[in-house]
C-alpha atoms as a PDB file:
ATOM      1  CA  UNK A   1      88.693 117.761 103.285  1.00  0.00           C
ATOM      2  CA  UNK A   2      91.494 120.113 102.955  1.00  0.00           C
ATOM      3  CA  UNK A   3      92.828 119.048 105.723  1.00  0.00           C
ATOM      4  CA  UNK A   4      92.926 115.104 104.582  1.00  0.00           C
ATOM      5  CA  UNK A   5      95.011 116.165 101.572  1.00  0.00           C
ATOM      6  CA  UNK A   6      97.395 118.222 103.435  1.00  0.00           C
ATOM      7  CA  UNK A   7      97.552 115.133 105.856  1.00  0.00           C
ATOM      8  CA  UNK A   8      97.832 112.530 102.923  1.00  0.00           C
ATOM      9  CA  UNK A   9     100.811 115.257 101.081  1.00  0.00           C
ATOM     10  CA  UNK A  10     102.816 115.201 105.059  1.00  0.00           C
ATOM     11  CA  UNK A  11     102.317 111.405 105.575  1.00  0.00           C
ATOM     12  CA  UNK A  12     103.908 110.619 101.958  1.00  0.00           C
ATOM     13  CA  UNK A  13     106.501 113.096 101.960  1.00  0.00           C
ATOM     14  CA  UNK A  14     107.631 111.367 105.477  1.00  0.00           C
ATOM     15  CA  UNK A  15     108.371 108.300 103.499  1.00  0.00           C
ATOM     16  CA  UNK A  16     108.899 109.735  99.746  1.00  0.00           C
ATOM     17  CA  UNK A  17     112.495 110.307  98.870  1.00  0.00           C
ATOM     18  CA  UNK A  18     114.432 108.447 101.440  1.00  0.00           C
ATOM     19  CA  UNK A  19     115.735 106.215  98.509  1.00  0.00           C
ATOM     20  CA  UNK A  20     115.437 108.812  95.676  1.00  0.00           C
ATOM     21  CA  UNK A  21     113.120 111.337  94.079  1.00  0.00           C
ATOM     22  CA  UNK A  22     110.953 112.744  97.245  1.00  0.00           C
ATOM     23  CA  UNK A  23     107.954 113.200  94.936  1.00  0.00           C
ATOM     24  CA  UNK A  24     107.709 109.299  94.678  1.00  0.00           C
ATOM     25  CA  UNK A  25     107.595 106.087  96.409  1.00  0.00           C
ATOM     26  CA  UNK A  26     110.078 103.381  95.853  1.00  0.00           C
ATOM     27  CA  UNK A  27     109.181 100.086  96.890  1.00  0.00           C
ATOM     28  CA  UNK A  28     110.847  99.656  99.934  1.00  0.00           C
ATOM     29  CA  UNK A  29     109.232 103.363 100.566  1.00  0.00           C
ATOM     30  CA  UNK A  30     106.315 101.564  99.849  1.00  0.00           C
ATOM     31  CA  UNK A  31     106.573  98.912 101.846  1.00  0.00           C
ATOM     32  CA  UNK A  32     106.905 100.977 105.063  1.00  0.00           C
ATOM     33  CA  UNK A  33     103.964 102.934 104.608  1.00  0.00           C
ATOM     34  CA  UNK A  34     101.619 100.858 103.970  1.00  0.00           C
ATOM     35  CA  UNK A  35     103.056  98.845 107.231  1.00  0.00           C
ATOM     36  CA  UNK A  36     103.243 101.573 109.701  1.00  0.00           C
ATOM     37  CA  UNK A  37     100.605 104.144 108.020  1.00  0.00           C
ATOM     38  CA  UNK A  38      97.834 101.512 106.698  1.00  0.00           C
ATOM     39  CA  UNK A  39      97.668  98.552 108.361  1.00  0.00           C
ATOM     40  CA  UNK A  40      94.479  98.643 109.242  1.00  0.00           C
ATOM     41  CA  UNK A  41      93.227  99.734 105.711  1.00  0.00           C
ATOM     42  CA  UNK A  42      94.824  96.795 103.851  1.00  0.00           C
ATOM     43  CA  UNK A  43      93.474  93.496 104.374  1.00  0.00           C
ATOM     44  CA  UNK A  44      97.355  91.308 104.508  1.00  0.00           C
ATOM     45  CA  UNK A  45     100.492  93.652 104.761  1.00  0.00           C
ATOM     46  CA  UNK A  46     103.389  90.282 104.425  1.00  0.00           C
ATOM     47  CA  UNK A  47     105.956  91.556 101.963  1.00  0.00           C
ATOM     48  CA  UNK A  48     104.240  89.704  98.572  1.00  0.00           C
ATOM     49  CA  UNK A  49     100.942  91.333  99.413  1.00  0.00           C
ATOM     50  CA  UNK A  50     102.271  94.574  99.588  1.00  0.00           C
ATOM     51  CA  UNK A  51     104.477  93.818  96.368  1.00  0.00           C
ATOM     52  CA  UNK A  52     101.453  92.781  94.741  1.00  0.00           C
ATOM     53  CA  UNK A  53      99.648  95.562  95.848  1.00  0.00           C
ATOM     54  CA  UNK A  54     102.334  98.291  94.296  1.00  0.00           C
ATOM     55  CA  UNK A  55     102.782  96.191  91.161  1.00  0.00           C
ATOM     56  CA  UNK A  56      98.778  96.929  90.696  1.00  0.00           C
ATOM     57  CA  UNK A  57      99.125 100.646  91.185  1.00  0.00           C
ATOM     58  CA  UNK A  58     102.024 101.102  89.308  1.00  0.00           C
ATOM     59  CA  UNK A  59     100.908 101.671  85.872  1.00  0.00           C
ATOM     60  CA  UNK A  60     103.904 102.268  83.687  1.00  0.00           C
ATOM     61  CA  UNK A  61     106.017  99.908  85.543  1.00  0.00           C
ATOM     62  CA  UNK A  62     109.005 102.232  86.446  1.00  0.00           C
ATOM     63  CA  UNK A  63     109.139 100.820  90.547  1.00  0.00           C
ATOM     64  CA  UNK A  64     107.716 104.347  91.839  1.00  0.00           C
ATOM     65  CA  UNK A  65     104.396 105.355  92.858  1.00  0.00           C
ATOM     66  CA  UNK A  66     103.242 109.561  93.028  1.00  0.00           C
ATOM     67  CA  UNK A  67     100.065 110.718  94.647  1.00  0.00           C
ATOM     68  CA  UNK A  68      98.753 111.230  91.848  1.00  0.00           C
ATOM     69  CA  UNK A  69      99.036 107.296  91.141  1.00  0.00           C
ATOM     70  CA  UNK A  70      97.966 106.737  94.707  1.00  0.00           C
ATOM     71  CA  UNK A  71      95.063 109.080  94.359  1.00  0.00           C
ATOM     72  CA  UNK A  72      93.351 107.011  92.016  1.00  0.00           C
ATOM     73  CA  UNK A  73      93.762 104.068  93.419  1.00  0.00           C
ATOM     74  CA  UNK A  74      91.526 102.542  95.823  1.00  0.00           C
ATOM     75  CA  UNK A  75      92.571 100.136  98.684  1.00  0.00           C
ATOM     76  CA  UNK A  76      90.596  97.736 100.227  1.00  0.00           C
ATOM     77  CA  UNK A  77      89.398  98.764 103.813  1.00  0.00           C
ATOM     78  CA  UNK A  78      89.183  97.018 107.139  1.00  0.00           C
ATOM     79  CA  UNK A  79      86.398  99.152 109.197  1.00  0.00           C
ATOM     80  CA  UNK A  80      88.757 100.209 111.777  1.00  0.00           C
ATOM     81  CA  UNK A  81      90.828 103.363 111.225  1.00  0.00           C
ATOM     82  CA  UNK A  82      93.876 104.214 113.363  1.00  0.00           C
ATOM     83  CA  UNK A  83      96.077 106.297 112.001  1.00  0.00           C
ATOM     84  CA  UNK A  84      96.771 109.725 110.826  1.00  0.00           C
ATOM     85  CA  UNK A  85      96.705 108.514 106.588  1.00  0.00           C
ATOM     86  CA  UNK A  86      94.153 106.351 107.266  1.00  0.00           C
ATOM     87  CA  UNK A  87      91.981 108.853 109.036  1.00  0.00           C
ATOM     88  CA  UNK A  88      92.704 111.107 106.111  1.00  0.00           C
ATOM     89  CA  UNK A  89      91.347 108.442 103.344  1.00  0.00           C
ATOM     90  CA  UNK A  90      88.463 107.912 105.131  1.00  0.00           C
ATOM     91  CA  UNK A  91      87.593 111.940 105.586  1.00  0.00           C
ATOM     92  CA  UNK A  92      87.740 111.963 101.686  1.00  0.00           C
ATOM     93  CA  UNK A  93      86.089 108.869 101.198  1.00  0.00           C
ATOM     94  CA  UNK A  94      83.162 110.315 103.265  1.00  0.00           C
ATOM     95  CA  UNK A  95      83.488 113.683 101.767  1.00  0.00           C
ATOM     96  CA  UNK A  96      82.440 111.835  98.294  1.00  0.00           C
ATOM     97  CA  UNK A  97      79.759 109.879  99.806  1.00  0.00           C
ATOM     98  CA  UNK A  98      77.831 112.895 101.422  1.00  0.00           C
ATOM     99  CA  UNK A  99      78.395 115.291  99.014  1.00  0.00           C
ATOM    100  CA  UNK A 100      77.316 112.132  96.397  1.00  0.00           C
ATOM    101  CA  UNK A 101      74.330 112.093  98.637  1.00  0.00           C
ATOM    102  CA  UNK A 102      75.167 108.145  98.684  1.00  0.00           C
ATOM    103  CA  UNK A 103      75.292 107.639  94.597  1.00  0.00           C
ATOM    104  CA  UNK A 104      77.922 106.557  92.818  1.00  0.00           C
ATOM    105  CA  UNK A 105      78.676 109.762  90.637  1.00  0.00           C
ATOM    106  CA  UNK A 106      78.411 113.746  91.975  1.00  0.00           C
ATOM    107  CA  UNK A 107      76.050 115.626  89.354  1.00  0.00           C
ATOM    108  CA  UNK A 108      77.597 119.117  88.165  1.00  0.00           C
ATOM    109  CA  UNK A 109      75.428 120.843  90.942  1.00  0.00           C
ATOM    110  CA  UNK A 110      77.091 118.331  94.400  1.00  0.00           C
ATOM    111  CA  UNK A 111      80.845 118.632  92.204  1.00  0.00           C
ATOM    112  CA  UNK A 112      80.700 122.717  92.398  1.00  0.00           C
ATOM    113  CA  UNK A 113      79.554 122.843  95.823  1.00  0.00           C
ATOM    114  CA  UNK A 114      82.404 120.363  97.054  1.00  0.00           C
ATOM    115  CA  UNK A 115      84.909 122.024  95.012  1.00  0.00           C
ATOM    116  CA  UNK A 116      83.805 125.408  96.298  1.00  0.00           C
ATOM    117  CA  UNK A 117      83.130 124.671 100.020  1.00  0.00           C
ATOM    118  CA  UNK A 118      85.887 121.916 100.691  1.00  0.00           C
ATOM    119  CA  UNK A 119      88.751 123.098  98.636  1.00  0.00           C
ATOM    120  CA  UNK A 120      88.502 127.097  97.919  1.00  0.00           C
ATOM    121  CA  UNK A 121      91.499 127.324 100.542  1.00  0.00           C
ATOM    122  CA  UNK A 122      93.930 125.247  98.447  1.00  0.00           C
ATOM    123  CA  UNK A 123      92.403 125.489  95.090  1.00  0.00           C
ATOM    124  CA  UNK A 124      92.740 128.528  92.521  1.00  0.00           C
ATOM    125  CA  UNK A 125      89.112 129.356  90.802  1.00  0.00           C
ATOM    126  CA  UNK A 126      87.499 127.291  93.185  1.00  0.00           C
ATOM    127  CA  UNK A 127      84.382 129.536  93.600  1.00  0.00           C
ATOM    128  CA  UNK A 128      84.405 130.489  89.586  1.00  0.00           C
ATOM    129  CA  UNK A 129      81.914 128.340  87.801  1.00  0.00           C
ATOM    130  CA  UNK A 130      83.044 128.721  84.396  1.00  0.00           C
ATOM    131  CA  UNK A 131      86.453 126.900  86.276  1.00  0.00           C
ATOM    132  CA  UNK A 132      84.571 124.022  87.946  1.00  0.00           C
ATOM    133  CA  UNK A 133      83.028 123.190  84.925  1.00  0.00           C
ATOM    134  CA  UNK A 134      86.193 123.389  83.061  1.00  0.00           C
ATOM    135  CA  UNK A 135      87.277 120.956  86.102  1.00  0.00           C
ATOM    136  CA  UNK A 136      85.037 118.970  85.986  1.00  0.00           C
ATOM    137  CA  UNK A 137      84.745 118.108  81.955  1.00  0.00           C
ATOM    138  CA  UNK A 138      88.574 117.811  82.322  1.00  0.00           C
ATOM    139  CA  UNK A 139      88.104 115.018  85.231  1.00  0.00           C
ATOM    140  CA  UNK A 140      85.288 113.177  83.168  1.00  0.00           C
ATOM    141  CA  UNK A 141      87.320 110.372  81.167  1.00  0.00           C
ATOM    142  CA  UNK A 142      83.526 108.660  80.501  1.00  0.00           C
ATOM    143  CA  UNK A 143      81.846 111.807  78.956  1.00  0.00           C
ATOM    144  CA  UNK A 144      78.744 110.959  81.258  1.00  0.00           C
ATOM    145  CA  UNK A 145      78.491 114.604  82.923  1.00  0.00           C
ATOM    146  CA  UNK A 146      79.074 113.149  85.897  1.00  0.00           C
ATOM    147  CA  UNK A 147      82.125 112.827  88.257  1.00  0.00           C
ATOM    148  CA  UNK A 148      82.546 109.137  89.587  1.00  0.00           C
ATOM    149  CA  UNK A 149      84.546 108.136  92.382  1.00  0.00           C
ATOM    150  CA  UNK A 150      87.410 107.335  90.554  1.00  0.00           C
ATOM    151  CA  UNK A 151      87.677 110.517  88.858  1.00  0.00           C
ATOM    152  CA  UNK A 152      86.815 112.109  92.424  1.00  0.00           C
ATOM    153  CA  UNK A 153      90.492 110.613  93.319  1.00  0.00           C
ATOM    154  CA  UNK A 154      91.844 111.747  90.346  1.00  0.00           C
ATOM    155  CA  UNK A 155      91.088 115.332  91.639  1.00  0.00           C
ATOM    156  CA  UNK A 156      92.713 114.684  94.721  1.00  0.00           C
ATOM    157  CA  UNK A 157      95.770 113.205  93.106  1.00  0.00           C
ATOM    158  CA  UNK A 158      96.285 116.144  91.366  1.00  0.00           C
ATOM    159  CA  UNK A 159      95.330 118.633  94.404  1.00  0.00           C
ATOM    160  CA  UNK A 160      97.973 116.335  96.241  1.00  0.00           C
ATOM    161  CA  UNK A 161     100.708 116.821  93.604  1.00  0.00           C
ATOM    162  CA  UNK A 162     100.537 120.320  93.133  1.00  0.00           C
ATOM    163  CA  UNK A 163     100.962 120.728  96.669  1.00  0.00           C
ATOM    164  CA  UNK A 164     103.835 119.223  96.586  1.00  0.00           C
ATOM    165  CA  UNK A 165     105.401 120.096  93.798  1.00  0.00           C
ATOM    166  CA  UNK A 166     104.881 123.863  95.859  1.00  0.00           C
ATOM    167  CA  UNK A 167     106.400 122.612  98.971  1.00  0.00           C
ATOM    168  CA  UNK A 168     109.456 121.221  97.015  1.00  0.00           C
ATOM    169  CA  UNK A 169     109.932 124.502  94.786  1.00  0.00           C
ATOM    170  CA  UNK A 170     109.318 126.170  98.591  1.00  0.00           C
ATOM    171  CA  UNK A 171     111.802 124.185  99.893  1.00  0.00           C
ATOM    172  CA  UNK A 172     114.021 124.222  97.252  1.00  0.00           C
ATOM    173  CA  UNK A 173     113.803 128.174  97.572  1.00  0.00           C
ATOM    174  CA  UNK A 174     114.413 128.292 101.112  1.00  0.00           C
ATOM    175  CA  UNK A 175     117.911 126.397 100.767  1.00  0.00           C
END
């Protein structure tokens, strides 16, 4: 799983910030990663469908999409996947599922182990409990004590941005 975030974070930053900020996605940025990253993952890629598609996932309306945006967004999926991104998604697609054991929502218990087992290299407090339950109550918009798959990808969003944020500061260091 770690390893589909880290590939999600490289495949965006390859497109983010060739027209502008590199922690975002303009629309022509947009527009050429979904065509050469996701074609297979998004059911028409012509020019309105793809406009469509980032007027739905941008939420305040400013022309850029983040990953943390992205991260709680879900596309729909062709069975076939091809490329590096869309290998990614699906990893943490199935990551939910089996750790879900197939349910909709991961109970406290299946949250804690993913958190621990799939993202102790990249997270801080990743094996403290008191922290994943912190976590997790943060993630839960619905109050149910549950985390669905939405707020799953909220997670990730955030995993995603911090990582980058890092790698910019990291870059912005090394020049």
């Amino acid at each position: 799983m770690e390893a589909a975030i880290r590939e999600l974070f490289k495949v965006f930053k390859v497109y983010a910030g060739q027209e502008g900020s590199s922690n975002t996605l303009s629309r022509a940025e947009f527009h050429k990663l979904v065509t050469s990253e996701l074609p297979n993952l998004v059911e028409n890629t012509d020019a309105s469908a793809i406009d469509q598609l980032m007027k739905s996932l941008d939420e305040n309306s400013d022309g850029q999409l983040n990953l943390r945006i992205l991260g709680q967004k879900q596309l729909k999926k062709k069975p076939r996947f091809t490329h590096k991104m869309e290998d990614a998604i699906k990893t943490l697609v199935m990551t939910f599922i089996k750790s879900s054991k197939g349910k909709d929502n991961l109970d406290s218990s299946s949250f804690k182990k993913l958190v621990s087992k799939q993202l102790g290299g990249i997270m801080e407090d990743a094996n403290s409990s008191s922290a994943i339950k912190e976590m997790q109550k943060g993630l839960d918009e619905n109050s149910d004590g549950k985390v669905s798959f939405q707020e799953y990808f909220t997670l990730i969003g955030y995993v995603a941005k911090t990582m980058s944020q890092k790698q910019s500061g990291s870059a912005e260091t090394a020049s």
